[in-house]
Structures are given as structure tokens and as C-alpha cells.
Protein backbone atom coordinates (compact mmCIF):
# COMPACT_ATOMS: atom_id res chain seq x y z
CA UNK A 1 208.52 114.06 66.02
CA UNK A 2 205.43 112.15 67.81
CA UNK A 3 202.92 114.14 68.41
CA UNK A 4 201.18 114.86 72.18
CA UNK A 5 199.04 112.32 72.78
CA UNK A 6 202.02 109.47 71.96
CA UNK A 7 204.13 111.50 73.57
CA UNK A 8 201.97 111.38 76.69
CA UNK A 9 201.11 107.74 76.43
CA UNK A 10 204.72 106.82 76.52
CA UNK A 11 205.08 109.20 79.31
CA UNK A 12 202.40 108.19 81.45
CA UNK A 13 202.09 104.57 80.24
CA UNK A 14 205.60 103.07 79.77
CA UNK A 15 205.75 101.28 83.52
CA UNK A 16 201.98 99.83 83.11
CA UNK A 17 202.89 98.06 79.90
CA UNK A 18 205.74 96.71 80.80
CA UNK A 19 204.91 96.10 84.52
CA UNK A 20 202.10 93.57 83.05
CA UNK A 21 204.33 91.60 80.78
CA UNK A 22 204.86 93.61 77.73
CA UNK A 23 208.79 92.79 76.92
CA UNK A 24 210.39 96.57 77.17
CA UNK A 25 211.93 96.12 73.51
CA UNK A 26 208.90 95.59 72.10
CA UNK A 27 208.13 98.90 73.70
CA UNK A 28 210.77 100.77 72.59
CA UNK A 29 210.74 99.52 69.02
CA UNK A 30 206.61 100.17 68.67
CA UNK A 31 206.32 103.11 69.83
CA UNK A 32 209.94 104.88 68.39
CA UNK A 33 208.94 104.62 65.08
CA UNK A 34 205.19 106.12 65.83
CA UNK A 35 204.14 110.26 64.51
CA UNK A 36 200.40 110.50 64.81
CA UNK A 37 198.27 108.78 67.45
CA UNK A 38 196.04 107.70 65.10
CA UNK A 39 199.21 104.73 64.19
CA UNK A 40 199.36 103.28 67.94
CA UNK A 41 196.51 100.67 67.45
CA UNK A 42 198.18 99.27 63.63
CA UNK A 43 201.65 99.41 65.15
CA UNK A 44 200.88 97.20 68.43
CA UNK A 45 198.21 94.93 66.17
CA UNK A 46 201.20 94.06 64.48
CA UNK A 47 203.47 93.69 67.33
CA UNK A 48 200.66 91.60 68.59
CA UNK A 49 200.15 89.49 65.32
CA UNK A 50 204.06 88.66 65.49
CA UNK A 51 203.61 86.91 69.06
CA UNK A 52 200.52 85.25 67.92
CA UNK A 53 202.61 83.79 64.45
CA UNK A 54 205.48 82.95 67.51
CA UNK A 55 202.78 81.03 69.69
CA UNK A 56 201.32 79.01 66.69
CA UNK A 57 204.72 78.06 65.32
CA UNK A 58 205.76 76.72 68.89
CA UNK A 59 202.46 74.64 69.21
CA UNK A 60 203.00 73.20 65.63
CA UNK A 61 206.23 71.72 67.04
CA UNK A 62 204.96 70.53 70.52
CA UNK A 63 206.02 73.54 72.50
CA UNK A 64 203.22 74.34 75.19
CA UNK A 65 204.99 76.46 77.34
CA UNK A 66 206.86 78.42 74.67
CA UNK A 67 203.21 78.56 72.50
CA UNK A 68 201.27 79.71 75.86
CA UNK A 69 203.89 82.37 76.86
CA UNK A 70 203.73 83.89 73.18
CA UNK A 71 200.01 84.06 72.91
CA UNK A 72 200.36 86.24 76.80
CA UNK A 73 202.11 88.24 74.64
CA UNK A 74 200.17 88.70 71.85
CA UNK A 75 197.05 89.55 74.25
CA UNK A 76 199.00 92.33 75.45
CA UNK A 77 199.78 93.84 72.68
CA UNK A 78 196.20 93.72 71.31
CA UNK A 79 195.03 94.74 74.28
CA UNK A 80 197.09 97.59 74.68
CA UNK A 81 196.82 98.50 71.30
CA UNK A 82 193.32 99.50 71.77
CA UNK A 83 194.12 101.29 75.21
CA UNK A 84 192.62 104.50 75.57
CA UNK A 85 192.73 104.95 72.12
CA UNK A 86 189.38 106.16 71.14
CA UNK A 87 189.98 107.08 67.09
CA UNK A 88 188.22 104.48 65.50
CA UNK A 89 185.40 101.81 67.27
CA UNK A 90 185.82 99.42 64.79
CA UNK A 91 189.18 98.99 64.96
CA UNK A 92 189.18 99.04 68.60
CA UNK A 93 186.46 96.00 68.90
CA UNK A 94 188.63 93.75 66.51
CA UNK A 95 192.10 94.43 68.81
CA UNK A 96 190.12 94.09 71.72
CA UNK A 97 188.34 90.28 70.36
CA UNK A 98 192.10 89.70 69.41
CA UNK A 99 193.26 90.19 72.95
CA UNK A 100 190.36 88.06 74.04
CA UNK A 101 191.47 85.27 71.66
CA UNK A 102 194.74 85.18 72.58
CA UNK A 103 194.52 85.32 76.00
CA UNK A 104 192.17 81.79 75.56
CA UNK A 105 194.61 80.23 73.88
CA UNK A 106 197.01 81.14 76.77
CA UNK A 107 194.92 79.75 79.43
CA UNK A 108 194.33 76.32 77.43
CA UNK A 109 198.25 75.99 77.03
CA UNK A 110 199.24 77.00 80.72
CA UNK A 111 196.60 76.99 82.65
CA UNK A 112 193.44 74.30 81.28
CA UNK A 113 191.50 74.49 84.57
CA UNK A 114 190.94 78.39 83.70
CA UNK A 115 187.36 79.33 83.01
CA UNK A 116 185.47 81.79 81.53
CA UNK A 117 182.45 83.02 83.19
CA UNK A 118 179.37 84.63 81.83
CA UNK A 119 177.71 86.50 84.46
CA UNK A 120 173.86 87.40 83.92
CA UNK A 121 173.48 91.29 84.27
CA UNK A 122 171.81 94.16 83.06
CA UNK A 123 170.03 92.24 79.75
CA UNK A 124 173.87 91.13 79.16
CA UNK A 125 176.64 88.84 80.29
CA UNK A 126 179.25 90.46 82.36
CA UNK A 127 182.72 88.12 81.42
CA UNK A 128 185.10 87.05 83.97
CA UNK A 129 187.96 84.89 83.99
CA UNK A 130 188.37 82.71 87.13
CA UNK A 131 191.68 80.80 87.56
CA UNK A 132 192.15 78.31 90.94
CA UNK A 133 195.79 77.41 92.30
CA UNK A 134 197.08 73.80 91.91
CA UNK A 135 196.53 71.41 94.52
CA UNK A 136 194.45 73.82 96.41
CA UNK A 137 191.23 71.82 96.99
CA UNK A 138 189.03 74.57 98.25
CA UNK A 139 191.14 78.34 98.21
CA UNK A 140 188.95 81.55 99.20
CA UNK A 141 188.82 84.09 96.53
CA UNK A 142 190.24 87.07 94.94
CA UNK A 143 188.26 89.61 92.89
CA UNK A 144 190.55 91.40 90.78
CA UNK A 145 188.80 95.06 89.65
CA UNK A 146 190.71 96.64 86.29
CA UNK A 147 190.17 100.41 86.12
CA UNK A 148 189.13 102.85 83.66
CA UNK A 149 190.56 101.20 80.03
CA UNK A 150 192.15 97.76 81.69
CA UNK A 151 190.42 94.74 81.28
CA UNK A 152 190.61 91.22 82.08
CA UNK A 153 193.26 90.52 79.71
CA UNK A 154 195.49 92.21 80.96
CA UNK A 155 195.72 90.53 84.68
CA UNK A 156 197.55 87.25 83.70
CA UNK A 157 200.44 87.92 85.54
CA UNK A 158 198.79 90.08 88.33
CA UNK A 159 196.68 87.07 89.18
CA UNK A 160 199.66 84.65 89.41
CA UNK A 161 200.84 86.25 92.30
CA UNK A 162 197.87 85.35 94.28
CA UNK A 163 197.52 82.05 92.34
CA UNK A 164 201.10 81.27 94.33
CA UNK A 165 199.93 82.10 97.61
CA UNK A 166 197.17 79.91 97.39
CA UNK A 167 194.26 82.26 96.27
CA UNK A 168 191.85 81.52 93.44
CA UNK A 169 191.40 84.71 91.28
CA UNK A 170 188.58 86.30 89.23
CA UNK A 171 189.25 88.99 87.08
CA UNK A 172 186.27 90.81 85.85
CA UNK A 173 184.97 92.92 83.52
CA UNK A 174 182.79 94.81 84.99
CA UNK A 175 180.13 97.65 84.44
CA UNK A 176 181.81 99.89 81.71
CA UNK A 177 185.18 97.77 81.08
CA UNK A 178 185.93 95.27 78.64
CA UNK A 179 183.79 92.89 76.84
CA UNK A 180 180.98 93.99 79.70
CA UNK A 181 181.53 97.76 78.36
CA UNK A 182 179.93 96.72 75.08
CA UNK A 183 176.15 96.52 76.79
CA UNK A 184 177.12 98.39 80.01
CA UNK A 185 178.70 101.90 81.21
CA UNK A 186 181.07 103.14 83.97
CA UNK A 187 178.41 102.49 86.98
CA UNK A 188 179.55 104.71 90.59
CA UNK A 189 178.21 101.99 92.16
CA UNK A 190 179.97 99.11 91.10
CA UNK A 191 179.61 96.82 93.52
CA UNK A 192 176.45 95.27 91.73
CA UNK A 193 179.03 94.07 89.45
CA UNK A 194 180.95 91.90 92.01
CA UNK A 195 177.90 91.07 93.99
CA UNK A 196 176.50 89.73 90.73
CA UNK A 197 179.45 87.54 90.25
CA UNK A 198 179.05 86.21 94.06
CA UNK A 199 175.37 85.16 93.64
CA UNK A 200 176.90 83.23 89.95
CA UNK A 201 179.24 81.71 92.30
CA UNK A 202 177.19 80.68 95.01
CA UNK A 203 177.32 76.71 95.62
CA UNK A 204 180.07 76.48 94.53
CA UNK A 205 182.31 73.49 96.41
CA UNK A 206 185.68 74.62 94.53
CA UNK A 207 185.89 78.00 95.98
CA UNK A 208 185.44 78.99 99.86
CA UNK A 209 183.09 81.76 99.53
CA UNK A 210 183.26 82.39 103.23
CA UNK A 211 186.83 84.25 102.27
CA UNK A 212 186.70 86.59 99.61
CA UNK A 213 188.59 89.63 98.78
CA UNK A 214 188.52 92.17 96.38
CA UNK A 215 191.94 93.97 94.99
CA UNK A 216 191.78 97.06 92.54
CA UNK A 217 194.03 98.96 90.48
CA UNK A 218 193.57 102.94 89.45
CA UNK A 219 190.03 103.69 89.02
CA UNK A 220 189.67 99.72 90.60
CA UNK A 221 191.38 101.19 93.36
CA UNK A 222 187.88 103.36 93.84
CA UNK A 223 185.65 99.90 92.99
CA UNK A 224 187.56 97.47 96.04
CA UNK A 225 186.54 100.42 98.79
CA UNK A 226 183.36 100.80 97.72
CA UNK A 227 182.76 97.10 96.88
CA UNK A 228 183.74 96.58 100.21
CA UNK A 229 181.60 99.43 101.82
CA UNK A 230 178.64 97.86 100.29
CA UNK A 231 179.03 94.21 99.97
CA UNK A 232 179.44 92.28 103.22
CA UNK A 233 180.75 88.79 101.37
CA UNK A 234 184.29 90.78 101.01
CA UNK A 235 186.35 90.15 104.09
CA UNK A 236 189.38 92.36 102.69
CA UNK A 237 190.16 94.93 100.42
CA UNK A 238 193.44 96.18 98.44
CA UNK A 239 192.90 99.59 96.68
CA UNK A 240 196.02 100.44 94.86
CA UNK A 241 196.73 103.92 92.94
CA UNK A 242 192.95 105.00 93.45
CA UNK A 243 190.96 107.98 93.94
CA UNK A 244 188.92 109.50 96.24
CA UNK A 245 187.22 111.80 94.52
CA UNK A 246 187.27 111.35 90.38
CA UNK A 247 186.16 114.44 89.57
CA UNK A 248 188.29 116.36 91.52
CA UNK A 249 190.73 115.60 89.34
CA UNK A 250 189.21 115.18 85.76
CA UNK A 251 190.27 118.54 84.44
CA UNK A 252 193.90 117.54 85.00
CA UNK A 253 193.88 114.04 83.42
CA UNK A 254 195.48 113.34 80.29
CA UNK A 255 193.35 114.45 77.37
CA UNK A 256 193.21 111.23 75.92
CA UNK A 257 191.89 109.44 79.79
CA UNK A 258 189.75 112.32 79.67
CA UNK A 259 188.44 110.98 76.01
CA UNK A 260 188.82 107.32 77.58
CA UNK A 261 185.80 107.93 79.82
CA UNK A 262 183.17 110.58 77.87
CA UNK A 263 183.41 106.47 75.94
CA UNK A 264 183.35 104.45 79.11
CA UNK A 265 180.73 106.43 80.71
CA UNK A 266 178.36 106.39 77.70
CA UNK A 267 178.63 110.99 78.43
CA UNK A 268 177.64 112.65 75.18
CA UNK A 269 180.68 114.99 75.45
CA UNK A 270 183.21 116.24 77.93
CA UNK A 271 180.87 118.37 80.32
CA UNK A 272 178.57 115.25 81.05
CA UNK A 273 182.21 113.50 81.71
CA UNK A 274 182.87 115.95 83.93
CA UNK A 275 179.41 115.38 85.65
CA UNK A 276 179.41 111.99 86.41
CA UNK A 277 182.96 111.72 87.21
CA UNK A 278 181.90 114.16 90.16
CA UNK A 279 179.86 110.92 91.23
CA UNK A 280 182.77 108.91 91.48
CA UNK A 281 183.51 110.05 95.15
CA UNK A 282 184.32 107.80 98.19
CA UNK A 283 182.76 110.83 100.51
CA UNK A 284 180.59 109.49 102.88
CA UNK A 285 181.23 106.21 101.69
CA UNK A 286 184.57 105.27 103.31
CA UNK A 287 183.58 105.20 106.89
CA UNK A 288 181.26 101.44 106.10
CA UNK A 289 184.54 100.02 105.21
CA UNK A 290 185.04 98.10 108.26
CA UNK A 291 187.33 95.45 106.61
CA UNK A 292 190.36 95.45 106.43
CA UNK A 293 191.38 97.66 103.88
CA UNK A 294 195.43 98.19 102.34
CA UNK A 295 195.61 101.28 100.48
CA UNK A 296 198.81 101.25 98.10
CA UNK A 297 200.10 104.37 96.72
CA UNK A 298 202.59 106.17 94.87
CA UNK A 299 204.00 109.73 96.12
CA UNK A 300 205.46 110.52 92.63
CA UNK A 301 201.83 109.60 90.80
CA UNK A 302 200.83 112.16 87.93
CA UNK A 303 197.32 111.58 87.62
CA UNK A 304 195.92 110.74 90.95
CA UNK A 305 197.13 112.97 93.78
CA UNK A 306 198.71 111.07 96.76
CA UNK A 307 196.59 112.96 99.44
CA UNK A 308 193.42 111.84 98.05
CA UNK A 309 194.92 108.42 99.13
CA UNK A 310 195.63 109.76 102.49
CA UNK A 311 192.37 110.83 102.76
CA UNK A 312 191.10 107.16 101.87
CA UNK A 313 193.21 105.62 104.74
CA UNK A 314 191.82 107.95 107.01
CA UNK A 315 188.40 108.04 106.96
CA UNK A 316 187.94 103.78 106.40
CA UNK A 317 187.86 102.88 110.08
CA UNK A 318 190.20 99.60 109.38
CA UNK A 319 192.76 100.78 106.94
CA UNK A 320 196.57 100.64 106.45
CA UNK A 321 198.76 103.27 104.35
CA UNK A 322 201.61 102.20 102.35
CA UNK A 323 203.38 105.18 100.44
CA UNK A 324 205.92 104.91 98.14
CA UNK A 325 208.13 107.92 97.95
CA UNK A 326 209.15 106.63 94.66
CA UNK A 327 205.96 105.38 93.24
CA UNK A 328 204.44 106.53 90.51
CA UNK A 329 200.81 105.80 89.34
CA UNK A 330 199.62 102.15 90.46
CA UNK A 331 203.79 101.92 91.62
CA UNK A 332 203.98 100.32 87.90
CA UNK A 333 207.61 101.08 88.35
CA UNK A 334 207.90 99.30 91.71
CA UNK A 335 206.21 95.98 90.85
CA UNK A 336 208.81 93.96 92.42
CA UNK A 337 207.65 95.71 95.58
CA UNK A 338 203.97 96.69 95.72
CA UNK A 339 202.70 92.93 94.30
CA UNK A 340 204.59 90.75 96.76
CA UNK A 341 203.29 93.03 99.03
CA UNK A 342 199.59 93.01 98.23
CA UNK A 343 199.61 89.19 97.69
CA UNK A 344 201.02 88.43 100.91
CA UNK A 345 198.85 90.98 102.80
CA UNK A 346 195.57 89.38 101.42
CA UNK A 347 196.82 85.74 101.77
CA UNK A 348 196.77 86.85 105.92
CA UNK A 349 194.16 88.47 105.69
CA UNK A 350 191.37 85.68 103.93
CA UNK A 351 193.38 83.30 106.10
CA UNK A 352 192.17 85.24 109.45
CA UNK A 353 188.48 85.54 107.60
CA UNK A 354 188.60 82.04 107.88
């Protein structure tokens, strides 16, 4: 029998992995076989290794797509592997340079324009990938926020559906995530992070910088709003599954999110978690948020209460409520619905901007 904490990472988790491209066999054969928490990394490392032998087998014999696709894979699973799993560090930095790897080798076999940016901040380089639509000479700009243990990686097929309507993306790690999280910690005020990244950007002639939003999932869906509230370059915002107010809701979190961000946050132990989650608060915040600003939520969500959304849409002077009845959190189990629905939204939007 597993025990809790894969038993509530299957729970919680299932519709995020598969929602971003991990095949739902895969799933169910990893984690089936899985007793202690302690296995999840070795068993999704190995899932990951599999697609990675797949991808270089296919590029041996010529196959680009079928190479490119497999190494997506393989990101995923190394990148999941490592998600909010916090039992060993070193293990955890090798599955997340993996996912890293692999999801370079994706962008040189389907998508070569791709880029990686390093971003100067904080004594460090804050890492980005930017990807630009085809035969788009100049598209405006969408700043794609991860939340507490997503990263970069994982947003390959979340930025394709605003890479088909025309949008340029930028997914960043930013203060406490990712490859950024190794010099940097979870920051309440994150919008230095994506007003770093527009001063890199600036001059740019491949990018209209004059339409720029931001989009954010879980604890991104706190960064957009406040990146918005306090950055005037973002013209829209799309906060999707986030909170209000953090720490309102710490104490109820999954132990192992709780764990997740006493490491993200650089907190000694739980209490100081506690503490500066409290800071994580759109109070007083909301009412500078005079873009326009789509809040997406889930009714059915488990870890983030839909009324703190509520609250969100109505305090931001320009904002629009979409509830699910049948979401749950981030509507990972209504992809089909929330994403065409977000791209679409911000494609009007930047094109209004402009």
C-alpha cells in the first residue's frame, strides 16, 4: 500500500501531469508500482531516461519530429520527478539539469528559433526560455509565470497555445523557481523578476514590447496580478487557480507543498513558512490592477479556495470571473476548456493594447 504523501500526490497531482503532456499510461504504470515517497524521483528518472533512449534512437535514424516529441517527454518526467519532492537535494538538482537537457534538445528538434535567456539579477542569472510564432515578424509578448514547484520546463505545450494565436512566449524562472531558485528565494514581490526580463528585452526589433502580457498558473496566478499591479509595460493579465491570500491557507496545504516552500522560500522550518507565506497577500494590492485582468478558476479546487478568487475579481477594478463548477485546481482536468480560453482572451486583448 503507498504510503500518504504518494497517495496525495496522485490525488492532487494526476490532472497537472497529464494536462502538460505526461502520456496517462506512463502515469499509471509509475506511480502503481510506488510504496514509499522516497521512490517517486528513481521511478520517473527512469520513466524519463526511457523517453530520452526513445528520442536518441529516432534522431539516429533521421526522425526529428518523433526525436523532439520524445525528449518533451523525457523533460517531463525529469521534471516531475523532482516535483515537490524535497528528500534528497542532490538527487533533485541532477533530475532537474535532466529536465533542462532534455527540454534543449526539444527546442533544437522542433522549434530552432527557441532561445534561452540569461537574465542579470540578484548576483545571478534568472533563465528564461523565449519562443516566437512562425511567420510572425514582430508578435507582442507573453510572460508565462510557473508557481510554487513548476518551472520552465514544464510550459512546452502551455506556450504553444499562444505560439498559435500569434503570441511570442517567455517562460521564466523566476525568483525562487527553477534554475533561478538555485541563487534566489520565493520573493512577494515578484514583479522585479518580470520587470528584469523587460529591461533584458528592451530594443529588441523581434518582439513588440508595446504589447505584453503576463499569464500565471497556481501560486503564478498570485505573480500576473501583482506583476500587473506594479509593472505598467503589462497591458493584460491571466491569473489562473491563484490565491489571494497564501497564508490563509498554508495550514491546509498538502504536507509535502507545505515542505515544497519552507525550500522555496529559503524559511528555516515550518513557522517561518508560515510567516512569509502571510506576505503573499493581494490585499491592498488588487485595486492598481487597472488592466485587464481574466481570473480563471476552479469551484471543485482542493488547495486554493474558490472565494479567494472571487475576492480577486472583485477588488481589481478591470477584471473578469470565469468559474468552473467542475474545475479543480488550475482546471488541470478541463484543459480543453480553460487554455483555448485564456489564449484567445489575451490574443484580443494585446491586439486592443496595440
Amino acid at each position: 500500500m503507498a504510503d500518504a504523501r504518494i497517495a496525495s500526490a496522485v490525488a492532487n497531482w494526476a490532472p497537472r501531469f497529464t494536462s502538460q503532456g505526461v502520456d496517462p499510461n506512463d502515469f499509471v504504470r509509475v506511480t502503481a508500482g510506488l510504496e514509499r515517497w522516497e521512490e517517486w524521483l528513481d521511478a520517473w528518472c527512469a520513466n524519463g531516461d526511457a523517453h530520452a533512449e526513445l528520442a536518441a534512437q529516432a534522431e539516429a535514424r533521421g526522425r526529428a519530429l518523433t526525436a523532439g516529441e520524445a525528449w518533451v517527454r523525457a523533460a517531463l518526467s525529469y521534471h516531475f520527478a523532482k516535483f515537490v519532492w524535497m528528500v534528497d537535494p542532490a538527487k533533485h538538482r541532477t533530475a532537474a539539469d535532466h529536465a533542462v537537457n532534455a527540454m534543449r534538445s526539444a527546442h533544437r528538434l522542433l522549434d530552432p528559433t527557441a532561445e534561452r535567456l540569461e537574465v542579470p539579477f540578484e548576483g545571478g542569472a534568472m533563465t528564461a526560455n523565449l519562443r516566437r510564432p512562425a511567420g510572425v515578424a514582430r508578435p507582442p509578448l507573453v510572460l508565462l509565470l510557473p508557481g510554487l514547484d513548476s518551472t520552465k520546463e514544464e510550459f512546452f505545450h502551455w506556450e504553444n497555445v499562444f505560439l498559435a494565436r500569434g503570441m511570442a512566449t517567455l517562460s521564466l524562472d523566476g525568483p525562487g523557481q527553477g534554475e533561478t531558485g538555485y541563487f534566489s528565494v520565493i520573493h512577494p514581490d515578484y514583479e522585479v523578476g518580470p520587470a528584469a526580463v523587460l529591461d533584458h528585452l528592451a530594443g529588441r526589433d523581434d518582439l513588440d514590447l508595446g504589447r505584453v502580457g503576463v499569464a500565471g498558473v497556481s501560486l503564478g496566478g498570485y505573480y500576473a496580478p501583482r506583476t500587473a499591479a506594479f509593472e505598467p509595460r503589462i497591458k493584460a493579465a491571466c491569473a489562473i487557480g491563484g490565491p489571494y491570500d497564501f497564508g490563509e491557507r498554508f495550514d491546509e496545504l498538502p504536507p509535502i507543498t507545505r515542505e515544497t516552500f519552507v525550500h522555496h522560500s529559503g524559511a528555516a522550518d515550518l513557522d517561518e513558512a508560515r510567516e512569509l507565506a502571510r506576505r503573499l497577500s493581494l490585499a491592498g494590492v488588487l485595486e492598481r490592477v487597472t488592466q485587464p485582468l481574466l481570473v480563471i478558476f476552479g469551484k471543485l479546487d482542493r488547495l486554493i479556495p474558490y472565494r479567494q478568487a472571487e475576492r480577486v475579481a472583485a477588488e481589481a477594478p478591470n477584471a473578469e470571473l470565469v468559474m468552473y463548477e467542475d474545475g479543480n485546481h488550475v482546471c488541470n482536468n478541463l484543459p480543453y476548456r480553460y487554455r483555448p480560453l485564456a489564449g484567445d482572451w489575451m490574443a484580443e486583448r494585446l491586439a486592443e493594447a496595440g
